[in-house]
PDB file of N, CA and C in Angstrom:
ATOM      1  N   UNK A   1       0.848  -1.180   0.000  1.00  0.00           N
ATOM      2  CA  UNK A   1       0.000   0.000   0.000  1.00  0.00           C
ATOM      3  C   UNK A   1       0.892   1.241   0.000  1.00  0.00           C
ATOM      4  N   UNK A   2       0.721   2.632  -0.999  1.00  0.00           N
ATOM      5  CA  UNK A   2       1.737   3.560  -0.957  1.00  0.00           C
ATOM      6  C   UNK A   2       0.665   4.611   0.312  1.00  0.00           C
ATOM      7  N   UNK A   3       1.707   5.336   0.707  1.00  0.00           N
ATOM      8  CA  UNK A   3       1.788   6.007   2.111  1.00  0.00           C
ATOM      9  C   UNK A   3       0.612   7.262   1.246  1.00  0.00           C
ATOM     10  N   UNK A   4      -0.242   7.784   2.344  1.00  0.00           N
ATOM     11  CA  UNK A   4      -1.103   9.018   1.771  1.00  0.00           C
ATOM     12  C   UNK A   4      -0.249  10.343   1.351  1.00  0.00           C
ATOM     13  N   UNK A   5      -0.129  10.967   0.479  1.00  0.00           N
ATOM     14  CA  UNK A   5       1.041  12.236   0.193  1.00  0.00           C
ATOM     15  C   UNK A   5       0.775  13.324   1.210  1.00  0.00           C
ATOM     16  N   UNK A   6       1.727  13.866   1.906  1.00  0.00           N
ATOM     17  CA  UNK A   6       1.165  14.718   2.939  1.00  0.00           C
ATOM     18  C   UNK A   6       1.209  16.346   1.680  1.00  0.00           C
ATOM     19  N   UNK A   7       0.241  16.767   1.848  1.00  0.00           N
ATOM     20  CA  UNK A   7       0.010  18.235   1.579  1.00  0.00           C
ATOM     21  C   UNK A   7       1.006  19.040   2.358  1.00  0.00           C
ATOM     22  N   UNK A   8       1.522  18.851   3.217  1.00  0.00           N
ATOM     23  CA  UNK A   8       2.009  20.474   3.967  1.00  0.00           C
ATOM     24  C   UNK A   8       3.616  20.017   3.821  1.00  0.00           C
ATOM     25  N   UNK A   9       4.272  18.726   2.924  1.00  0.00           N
ATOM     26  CA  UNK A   9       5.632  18.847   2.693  1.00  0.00           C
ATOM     27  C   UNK A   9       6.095  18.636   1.564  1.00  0.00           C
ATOM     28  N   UNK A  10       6.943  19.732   0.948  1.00  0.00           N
ATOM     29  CA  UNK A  10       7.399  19.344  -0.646  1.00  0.00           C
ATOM     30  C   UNK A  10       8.518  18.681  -0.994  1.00  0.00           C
ATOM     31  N   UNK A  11       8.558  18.001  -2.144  1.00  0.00           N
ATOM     32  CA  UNK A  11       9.442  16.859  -2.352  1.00  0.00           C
ATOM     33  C   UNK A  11       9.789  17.231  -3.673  1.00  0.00           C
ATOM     34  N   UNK A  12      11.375  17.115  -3.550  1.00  0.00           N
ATOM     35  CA  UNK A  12      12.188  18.331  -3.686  1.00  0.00           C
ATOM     36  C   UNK A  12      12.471  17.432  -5.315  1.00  0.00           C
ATOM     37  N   UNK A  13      12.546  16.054  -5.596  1.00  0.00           N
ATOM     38  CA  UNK A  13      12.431  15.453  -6.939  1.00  0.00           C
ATOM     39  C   UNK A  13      11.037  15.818  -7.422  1.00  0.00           C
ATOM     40  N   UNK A  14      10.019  15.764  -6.810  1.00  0.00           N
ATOM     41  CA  UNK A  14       8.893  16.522  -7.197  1.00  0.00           C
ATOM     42  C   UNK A  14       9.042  17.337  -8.428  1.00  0.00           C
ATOM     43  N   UNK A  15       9.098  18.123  -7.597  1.00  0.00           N
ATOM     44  CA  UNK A  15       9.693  19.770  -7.924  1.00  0.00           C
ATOM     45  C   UNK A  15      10.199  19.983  -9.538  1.00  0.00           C
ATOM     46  N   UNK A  16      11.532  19.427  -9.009  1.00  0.00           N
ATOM     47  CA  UNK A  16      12.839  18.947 -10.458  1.00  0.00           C
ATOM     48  C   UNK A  16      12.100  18.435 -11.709  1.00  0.00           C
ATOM     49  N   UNK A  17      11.393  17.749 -11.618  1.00  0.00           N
ATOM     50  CA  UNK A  17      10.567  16.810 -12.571  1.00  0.00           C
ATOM     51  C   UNK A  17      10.040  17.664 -13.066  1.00  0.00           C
ATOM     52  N   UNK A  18       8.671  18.731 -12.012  1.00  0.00           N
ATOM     53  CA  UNK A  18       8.145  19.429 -12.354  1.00  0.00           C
ATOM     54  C   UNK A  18       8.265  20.498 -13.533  1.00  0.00           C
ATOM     55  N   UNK A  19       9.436  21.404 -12.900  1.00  0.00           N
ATOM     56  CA  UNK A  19      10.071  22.053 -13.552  1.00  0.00           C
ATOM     57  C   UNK A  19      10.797  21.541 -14.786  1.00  0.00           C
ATOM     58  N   UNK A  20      11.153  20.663 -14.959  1.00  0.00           N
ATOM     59  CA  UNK A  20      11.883  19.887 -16.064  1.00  0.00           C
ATOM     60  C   UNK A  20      10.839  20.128 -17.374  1.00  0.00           C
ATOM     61  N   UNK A  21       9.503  19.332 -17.021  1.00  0.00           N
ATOM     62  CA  UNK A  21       8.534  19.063 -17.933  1.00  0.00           C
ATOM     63  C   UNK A  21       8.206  20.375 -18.510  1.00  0.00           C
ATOM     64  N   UNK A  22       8.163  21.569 -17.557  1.00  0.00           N
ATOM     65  CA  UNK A  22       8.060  22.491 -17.611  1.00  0.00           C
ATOM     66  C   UNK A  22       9.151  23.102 -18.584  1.00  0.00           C
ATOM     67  N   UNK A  23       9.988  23.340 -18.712  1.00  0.00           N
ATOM     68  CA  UNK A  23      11.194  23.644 -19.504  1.00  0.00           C
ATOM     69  C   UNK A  23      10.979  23.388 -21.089  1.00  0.00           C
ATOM     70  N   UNK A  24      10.366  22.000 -20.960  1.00  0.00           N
ATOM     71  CA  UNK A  24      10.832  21.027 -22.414  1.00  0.00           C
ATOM     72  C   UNK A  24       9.203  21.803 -23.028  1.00  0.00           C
ATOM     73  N   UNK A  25       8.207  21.588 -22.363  1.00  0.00           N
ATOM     74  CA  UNK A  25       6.914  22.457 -23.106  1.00  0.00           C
ATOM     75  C   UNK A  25       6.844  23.318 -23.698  1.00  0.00           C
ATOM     76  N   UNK A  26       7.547  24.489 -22.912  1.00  0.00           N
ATOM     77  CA  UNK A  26       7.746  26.296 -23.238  1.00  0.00           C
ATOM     78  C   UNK A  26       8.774  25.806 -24.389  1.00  0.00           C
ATOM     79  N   UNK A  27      10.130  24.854 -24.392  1.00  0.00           N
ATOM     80  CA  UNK A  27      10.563  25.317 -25.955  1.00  0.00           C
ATOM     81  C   UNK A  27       9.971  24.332 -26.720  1.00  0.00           C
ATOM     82  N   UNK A  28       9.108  23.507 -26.811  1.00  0.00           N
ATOM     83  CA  UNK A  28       8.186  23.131 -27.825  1.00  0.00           C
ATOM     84  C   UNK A  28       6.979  24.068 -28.359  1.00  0.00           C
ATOM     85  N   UNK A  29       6.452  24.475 -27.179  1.00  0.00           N
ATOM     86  CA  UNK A  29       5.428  26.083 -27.578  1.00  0.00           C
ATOM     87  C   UNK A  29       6.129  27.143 -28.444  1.00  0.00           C
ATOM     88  N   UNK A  30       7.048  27.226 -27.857  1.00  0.00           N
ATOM     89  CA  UNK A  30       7.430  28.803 -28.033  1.00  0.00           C
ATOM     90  C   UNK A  30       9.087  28.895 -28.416  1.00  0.00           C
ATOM     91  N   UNK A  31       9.494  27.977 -29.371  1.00  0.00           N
ATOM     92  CA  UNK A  31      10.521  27.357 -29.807  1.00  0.00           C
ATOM     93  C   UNK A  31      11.644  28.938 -30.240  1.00  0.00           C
ATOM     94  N   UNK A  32      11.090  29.812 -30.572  1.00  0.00           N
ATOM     95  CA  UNK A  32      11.840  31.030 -30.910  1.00  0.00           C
ATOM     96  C   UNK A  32      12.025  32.078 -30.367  1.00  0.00           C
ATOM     97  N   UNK A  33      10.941  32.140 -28.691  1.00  0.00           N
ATOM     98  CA  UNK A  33      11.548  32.988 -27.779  1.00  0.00           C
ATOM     99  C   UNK A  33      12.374  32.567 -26.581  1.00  0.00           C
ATOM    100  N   UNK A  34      12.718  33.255 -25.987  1.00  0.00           N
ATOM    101  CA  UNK A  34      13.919  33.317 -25.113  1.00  0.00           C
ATOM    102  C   UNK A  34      13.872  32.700 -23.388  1.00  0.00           C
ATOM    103  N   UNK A  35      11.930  32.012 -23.450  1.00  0.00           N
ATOM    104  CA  UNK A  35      11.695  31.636 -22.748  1.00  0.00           C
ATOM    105  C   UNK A  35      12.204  30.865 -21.865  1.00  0.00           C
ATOM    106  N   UNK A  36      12.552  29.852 -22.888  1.00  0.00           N
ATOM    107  CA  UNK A  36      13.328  28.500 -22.490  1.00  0.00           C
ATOM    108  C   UNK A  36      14.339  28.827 -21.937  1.00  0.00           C
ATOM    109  N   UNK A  37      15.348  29.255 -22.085  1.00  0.00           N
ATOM    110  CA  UNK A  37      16.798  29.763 -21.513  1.00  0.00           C
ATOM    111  C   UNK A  37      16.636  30.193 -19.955  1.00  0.00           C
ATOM    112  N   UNK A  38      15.440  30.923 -20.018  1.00  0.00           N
ATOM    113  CA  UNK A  38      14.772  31.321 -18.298  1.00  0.00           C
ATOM    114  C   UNK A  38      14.516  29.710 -17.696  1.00  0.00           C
ATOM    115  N   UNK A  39      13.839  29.440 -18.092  1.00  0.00           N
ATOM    116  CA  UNK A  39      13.033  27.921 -17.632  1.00  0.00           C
ATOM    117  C   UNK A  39      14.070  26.922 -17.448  1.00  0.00           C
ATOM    118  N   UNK A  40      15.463  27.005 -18.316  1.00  0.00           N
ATOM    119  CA  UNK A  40      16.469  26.216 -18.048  1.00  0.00           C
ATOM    120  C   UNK A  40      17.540  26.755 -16.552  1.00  0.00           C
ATOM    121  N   UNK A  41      17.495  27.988 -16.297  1.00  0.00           N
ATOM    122  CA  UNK A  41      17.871  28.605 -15.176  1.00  0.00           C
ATOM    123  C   UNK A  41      17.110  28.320 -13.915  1.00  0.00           C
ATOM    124  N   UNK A  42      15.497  27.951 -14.221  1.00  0.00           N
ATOM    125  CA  UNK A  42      14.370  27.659 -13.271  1.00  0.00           C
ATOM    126  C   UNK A  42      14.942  26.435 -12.502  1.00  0.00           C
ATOM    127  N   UNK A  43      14.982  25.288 -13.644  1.00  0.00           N
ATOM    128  CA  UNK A  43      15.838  23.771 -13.741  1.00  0.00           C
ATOM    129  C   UNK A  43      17.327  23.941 -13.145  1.00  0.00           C
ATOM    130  N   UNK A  44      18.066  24.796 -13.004  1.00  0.00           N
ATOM    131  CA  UNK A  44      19.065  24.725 -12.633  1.00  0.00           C
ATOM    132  C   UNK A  44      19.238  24.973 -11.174  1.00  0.00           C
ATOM    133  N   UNK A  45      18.218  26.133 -10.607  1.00  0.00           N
ATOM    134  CA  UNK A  45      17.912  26.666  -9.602  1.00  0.00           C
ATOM    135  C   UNK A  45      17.548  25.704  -8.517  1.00  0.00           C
ATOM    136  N   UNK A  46      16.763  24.725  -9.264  1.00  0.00           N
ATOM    137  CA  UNK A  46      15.673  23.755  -8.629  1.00  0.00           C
ATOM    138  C   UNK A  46      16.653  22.395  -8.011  1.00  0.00           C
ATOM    139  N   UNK A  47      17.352  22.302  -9.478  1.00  0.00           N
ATOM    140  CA  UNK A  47      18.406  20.899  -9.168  1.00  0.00           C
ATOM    141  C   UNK A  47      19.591  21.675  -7.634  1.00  0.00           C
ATOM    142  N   UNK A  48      19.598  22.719  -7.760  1.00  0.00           N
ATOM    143  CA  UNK A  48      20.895  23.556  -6.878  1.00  0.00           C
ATOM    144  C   UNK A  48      20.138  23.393  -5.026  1.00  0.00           C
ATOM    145  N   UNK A  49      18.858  23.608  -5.067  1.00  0.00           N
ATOM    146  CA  UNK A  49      17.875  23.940  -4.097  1.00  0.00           C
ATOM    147  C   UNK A  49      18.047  22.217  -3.595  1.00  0.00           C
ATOM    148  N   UNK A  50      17.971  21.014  -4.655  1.00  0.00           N
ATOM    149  CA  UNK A  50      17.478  20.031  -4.220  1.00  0.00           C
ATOM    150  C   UNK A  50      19.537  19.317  -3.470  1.00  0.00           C
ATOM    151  N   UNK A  51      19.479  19.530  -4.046  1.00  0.00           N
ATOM    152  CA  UNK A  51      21.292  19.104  -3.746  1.00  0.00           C
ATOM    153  C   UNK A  51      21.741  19.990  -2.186  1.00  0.00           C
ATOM    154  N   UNK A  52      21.221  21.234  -2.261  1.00  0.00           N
ATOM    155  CA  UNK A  52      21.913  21.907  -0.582  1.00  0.00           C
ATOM    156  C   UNK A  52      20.803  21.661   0.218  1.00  0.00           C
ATOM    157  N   UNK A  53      19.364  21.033   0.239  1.00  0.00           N
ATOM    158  CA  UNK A  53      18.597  20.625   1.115  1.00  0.00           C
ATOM    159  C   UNK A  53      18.821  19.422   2.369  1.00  0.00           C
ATOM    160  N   UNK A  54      19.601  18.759   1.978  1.00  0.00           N
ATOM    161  CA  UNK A  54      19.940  17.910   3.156  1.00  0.00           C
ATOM    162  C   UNK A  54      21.135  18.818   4.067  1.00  0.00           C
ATOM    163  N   UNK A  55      21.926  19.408   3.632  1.00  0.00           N
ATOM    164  CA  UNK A  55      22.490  20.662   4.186  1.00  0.00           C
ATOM    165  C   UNK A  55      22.113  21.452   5.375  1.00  0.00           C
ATOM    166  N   UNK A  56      21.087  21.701   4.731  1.00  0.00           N
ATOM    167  CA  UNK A  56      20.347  22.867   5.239  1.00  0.00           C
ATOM    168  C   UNK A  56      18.700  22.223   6.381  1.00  0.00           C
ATOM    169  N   UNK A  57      18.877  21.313   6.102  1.00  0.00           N
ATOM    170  CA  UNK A  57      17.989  20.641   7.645  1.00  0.00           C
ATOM    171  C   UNK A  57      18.437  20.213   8.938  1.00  0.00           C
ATOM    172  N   UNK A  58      19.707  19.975   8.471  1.00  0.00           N
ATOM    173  CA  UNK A  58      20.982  19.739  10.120  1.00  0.00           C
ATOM    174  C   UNK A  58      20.540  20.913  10.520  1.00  0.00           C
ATOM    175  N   UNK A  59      20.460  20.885  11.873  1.00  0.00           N
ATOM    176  CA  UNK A  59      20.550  21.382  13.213  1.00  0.00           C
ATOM    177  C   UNK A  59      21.954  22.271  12.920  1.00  0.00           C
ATOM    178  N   UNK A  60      22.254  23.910  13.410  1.00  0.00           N
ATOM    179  CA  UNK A  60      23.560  24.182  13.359  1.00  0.00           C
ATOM    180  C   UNK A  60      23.423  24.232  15.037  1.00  0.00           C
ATOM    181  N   UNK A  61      24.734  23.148  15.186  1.00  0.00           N
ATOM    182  CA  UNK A  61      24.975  22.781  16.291  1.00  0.00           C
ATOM    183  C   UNK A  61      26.039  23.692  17.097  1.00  0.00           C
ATOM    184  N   UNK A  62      26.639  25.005  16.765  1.00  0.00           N
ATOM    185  CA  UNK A  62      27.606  25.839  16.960  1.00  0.00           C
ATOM    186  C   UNK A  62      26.156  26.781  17.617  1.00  0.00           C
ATOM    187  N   UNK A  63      25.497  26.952  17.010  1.00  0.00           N
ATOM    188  CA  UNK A  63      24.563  27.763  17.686  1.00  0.00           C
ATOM    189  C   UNK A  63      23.700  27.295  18.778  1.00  0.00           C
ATOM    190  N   UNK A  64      23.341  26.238  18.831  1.00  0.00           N
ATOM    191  CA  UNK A  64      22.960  25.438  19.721  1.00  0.00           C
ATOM    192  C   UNK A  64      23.511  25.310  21.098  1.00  0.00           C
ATOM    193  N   UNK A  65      24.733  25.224  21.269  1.00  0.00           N
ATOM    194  CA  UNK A  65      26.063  24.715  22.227  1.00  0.00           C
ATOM    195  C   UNK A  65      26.352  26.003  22.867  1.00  0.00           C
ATOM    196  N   UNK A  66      26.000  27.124  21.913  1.00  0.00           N
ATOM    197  CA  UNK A  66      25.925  28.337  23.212  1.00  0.00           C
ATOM    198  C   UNK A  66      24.849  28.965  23.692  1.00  0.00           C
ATOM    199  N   UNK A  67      24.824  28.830  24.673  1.00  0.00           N
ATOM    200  CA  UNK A  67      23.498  29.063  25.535  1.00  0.00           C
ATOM    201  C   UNK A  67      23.541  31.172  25.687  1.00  0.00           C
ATOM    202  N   UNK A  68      22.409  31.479  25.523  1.00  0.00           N
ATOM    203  CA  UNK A  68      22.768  32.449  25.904  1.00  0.00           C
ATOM    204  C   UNK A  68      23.040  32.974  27.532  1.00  0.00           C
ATOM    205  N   UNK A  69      23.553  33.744  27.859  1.00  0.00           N
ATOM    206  CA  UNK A  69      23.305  34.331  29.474  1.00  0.00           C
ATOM    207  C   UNK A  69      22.194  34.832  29.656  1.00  0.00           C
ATOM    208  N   UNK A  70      21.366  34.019  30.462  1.00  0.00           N
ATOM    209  CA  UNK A  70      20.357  34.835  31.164  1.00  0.00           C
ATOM    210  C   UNK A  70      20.130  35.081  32.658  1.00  0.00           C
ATOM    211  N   UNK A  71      19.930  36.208  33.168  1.00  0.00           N
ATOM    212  CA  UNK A  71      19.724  37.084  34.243  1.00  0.00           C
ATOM    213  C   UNK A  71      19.388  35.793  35.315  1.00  0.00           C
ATOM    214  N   UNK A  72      20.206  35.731  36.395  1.00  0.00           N
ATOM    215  CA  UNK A  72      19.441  35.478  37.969  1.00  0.00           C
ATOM    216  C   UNK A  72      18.335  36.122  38.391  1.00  0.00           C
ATOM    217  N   UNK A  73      17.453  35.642  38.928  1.00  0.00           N
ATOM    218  CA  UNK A  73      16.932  36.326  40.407  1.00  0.00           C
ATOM    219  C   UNK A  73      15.609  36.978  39.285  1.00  0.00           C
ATOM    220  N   UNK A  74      15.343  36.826  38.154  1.00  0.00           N
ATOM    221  CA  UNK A  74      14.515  37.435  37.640  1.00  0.00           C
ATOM    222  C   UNK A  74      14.949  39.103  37.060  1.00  0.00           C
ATOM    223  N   UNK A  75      16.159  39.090  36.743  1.00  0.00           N
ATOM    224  CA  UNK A  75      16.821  40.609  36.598  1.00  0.00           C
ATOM    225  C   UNK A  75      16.666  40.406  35.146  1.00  0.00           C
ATOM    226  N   UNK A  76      16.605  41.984  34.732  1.00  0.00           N
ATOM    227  CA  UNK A  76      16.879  41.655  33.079  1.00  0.00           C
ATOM    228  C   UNK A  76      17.921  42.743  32.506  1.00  0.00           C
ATOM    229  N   UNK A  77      17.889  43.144  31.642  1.00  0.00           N
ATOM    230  CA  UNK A  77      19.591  43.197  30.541  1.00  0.00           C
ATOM    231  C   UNK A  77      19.657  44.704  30.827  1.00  0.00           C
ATOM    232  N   UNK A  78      20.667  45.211  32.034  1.00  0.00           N
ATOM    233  CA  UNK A  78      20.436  46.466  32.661  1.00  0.00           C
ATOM    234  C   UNK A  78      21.525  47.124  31.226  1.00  0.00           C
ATOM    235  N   UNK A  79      22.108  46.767  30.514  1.00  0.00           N
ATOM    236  CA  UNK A  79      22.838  47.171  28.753  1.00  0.00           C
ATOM    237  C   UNK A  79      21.438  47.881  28.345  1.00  0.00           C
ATOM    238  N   UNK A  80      20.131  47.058  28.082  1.00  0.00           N
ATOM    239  CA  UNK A  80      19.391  47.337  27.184  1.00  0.00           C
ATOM    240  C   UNK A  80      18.275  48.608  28.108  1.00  0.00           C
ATOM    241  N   UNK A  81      18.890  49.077  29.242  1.00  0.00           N
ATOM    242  CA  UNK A  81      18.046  49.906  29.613  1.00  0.00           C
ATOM    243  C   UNK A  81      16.806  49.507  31.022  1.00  0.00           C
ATOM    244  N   UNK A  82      16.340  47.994  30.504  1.00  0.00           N
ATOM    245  CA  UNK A  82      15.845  47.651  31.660  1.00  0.00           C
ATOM    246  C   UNK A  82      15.929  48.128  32.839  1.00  0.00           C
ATOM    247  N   UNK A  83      15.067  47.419  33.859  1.00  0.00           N
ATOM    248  CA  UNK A  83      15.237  47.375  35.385  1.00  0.00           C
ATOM    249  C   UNK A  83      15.291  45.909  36.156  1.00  0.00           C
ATOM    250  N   UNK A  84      15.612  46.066  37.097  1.00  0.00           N
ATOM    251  CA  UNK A  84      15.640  44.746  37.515  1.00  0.00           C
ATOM    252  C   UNK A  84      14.637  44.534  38.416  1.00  0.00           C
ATOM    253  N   UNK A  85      14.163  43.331  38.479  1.00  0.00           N
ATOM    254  CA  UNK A  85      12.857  42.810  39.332  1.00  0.00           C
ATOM    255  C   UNK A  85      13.488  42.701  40.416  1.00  0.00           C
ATOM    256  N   UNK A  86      14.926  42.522  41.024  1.00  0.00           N
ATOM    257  CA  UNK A  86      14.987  42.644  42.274  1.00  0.00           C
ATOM    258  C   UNK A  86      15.143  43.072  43.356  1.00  0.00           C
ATOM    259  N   UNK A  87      14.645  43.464  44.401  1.00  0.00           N
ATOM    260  CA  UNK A  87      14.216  44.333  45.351  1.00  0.00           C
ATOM    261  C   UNK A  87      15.921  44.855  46.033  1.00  0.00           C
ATOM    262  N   UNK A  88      15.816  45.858  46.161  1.00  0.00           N
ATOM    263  CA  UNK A  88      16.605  47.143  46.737  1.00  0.00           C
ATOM    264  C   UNK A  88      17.848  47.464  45.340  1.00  0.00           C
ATOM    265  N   UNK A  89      16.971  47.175  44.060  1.00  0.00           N
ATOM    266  CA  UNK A  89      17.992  47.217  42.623  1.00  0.00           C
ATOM    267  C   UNK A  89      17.639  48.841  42.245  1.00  0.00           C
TER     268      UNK A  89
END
């Protein structure tokens, strides 16, 4: 049995295909304008998008690993002007 397609995630060979078919139409339509050359940049864009996507779903773990500093005692960022919540501050 194939799995139900979820609507809310895109699939990035999808796409490629998409655009591909897309490409080869416009210069069968429209064989003498300059369309195609765009539509082949579309295809190039698409294949570039699908190749740095596993990339780009890692976790950046450099950002992660530093925690920011945050205030004791309920105080906040007396730099940014604040006040502090704690009594005789």
């Amino acid at each position: 049995m194939t799995p139900t397609p979820s609507y809310r995630e895109l699939d990035g060979t999808q796409i490629v295909a998409t655009v591909r078919r897309l490409e080869q139409r416009i210069g069968e339509r429209f064989p003498a304008a300059g369309l195609r050359g765009d539509a082949a940049q579309l295809v190039a864009a698409a294949e570039a998008a699908l190749t740095r996507a596993p990339a780009l779903r890692r976790p950046l773990l450099a950002l992660r690993s530093r925690r920011r500093a945050r205030p004791r005692n309920g105080s906040t960022c007396r730099a940014a002007g604040h006040t502090s919540l704690r009594s005789g501050s």
